[in-house]
PDB file of N, CA and C in Angstrom:
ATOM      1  N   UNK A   1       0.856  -1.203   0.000  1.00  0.00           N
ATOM      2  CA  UNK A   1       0.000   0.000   0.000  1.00  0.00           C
ATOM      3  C   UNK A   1       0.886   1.245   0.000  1.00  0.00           C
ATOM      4  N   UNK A   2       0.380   2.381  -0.555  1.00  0.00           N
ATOM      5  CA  UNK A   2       1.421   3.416  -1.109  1.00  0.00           C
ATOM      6  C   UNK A   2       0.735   4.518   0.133  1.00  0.00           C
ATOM      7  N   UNK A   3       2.299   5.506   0.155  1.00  0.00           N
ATOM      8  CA  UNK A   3       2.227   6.061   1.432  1.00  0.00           C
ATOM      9  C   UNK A   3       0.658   6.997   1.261  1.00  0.00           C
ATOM     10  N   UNK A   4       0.713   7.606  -0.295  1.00  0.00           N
ATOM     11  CA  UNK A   4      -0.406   8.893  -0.310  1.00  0.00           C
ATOM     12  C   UNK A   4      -1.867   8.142   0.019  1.00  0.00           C
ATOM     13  N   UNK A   5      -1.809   6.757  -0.516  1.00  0.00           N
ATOM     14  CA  UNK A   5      -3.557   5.989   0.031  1.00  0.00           C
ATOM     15  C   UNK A   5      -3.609   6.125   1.002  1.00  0.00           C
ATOM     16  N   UNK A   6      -2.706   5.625   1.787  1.00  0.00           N
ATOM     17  CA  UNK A   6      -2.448   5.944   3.905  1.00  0.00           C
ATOM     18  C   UNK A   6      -2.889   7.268   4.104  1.00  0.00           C
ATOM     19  N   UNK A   7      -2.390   8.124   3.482  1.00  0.00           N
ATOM     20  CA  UNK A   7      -2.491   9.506   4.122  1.00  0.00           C
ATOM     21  C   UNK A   7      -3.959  10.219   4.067  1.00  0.00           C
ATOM     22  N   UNK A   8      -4.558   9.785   2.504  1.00  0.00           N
ATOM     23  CA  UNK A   8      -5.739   9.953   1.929  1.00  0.00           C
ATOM     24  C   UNK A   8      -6.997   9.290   3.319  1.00  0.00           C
ATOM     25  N   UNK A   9      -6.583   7.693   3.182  1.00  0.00           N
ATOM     26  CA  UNK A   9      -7.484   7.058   3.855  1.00  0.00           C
ATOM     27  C   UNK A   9      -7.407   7.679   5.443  1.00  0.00           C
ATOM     28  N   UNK A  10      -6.125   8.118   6.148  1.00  0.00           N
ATOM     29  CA  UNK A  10      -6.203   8.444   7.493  1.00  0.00           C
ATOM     30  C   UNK A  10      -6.933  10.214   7.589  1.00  0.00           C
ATOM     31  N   UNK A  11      -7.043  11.169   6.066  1.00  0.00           N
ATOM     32  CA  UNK A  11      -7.620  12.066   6.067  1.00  0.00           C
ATOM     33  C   UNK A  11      -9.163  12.015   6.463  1.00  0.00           C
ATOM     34  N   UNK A  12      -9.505  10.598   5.288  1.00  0.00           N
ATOM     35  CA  UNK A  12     -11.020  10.424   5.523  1.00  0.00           C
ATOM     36  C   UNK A  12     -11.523   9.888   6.716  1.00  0.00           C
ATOM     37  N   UNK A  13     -10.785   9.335   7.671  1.00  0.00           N
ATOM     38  CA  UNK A  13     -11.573   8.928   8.589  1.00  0.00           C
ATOM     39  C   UNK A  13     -11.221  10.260   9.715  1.00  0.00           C
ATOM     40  N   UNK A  14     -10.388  11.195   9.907  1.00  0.00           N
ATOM     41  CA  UNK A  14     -10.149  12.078  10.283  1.00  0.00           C
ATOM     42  C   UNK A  14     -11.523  13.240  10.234  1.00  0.00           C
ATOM     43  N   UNK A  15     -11.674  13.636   8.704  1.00  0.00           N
ATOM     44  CA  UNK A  15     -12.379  14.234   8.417  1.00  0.00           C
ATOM     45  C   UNK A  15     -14.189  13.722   8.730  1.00  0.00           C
ATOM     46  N   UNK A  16     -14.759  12.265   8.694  1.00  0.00           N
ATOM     47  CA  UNK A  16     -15.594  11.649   9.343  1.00  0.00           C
ATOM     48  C   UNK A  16     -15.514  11.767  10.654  1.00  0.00           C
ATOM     49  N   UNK A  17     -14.457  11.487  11.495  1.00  0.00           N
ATOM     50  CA  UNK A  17     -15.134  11.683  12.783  1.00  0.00           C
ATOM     51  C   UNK A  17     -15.053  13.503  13.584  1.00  0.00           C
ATOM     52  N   UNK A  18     -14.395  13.782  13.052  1.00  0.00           N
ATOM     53  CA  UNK A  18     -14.913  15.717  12.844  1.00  0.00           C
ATOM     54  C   UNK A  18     -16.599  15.983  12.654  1.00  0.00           C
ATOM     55  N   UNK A  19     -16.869  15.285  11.787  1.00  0.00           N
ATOM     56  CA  UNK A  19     -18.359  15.605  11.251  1.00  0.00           C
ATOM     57  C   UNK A  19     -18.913  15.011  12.562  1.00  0.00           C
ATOM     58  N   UNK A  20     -18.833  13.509  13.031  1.00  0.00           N
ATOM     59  CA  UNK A  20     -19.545  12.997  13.595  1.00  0.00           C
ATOM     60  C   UNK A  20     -19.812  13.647  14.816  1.00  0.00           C
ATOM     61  N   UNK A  21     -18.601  14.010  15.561  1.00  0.00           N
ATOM     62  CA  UNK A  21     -18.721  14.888  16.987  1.00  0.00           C
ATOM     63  C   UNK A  21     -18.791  16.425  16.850  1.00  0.00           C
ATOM     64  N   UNK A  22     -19.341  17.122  15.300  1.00  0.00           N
ATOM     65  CA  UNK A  22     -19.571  18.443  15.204  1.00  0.00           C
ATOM     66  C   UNK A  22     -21.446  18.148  15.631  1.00  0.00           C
ATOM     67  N   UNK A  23     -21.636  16.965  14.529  1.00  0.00           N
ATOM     68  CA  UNK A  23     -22.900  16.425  14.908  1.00  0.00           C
ATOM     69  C   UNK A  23     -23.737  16.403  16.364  1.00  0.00           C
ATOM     70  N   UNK A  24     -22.577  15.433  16.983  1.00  0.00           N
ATOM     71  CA  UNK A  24     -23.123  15.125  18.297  1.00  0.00           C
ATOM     72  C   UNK A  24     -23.503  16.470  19.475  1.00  0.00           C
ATOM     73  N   UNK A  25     -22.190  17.718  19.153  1.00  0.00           N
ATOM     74  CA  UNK A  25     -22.551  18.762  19.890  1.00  0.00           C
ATOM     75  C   UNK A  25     -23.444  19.506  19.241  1.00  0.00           C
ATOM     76  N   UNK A  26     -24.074  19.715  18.044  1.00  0.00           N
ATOM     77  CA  UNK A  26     -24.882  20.449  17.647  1.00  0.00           C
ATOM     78  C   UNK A  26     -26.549  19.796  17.921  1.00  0.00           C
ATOM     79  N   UNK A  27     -26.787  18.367  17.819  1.00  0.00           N
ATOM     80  CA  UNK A  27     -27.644  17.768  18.493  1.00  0.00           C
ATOM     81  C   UNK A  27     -27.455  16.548  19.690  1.00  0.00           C
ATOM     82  N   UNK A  28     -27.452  17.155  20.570  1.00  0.00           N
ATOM     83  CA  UNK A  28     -27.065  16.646  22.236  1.00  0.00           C
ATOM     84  C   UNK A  28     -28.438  15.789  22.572  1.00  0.00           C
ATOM     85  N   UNK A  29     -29.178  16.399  21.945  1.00  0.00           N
ATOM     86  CA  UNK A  29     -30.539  15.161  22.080  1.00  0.00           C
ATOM     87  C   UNK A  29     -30.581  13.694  21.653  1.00  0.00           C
ATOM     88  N   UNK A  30     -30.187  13.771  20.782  1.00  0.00           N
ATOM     89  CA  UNK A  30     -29.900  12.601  19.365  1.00  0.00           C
ATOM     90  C   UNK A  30     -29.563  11.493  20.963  1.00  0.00           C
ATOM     91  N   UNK A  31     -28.463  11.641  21.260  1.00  0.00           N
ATOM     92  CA  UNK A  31     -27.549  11.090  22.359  1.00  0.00           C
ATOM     93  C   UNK A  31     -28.123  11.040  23.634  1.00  0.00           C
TER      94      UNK A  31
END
């Protein structure tokens, strides 16, 4: 596996769990 897929793939899950806990504090109910 080539270094830029690593970097790509560790962006996207980076960038997913950003969303997920922008989520969670913007609806505290959900939770």
């Amino acid at each position: 596996m080539t270094a830029t897929l690593m970097i790509v793939l560790a962006g996207a899950c980076a960038v997913g769990l950003f969303i997920y806990l922008f989520y969670a504090l913007m609806k505290p109910e959900r939770f």
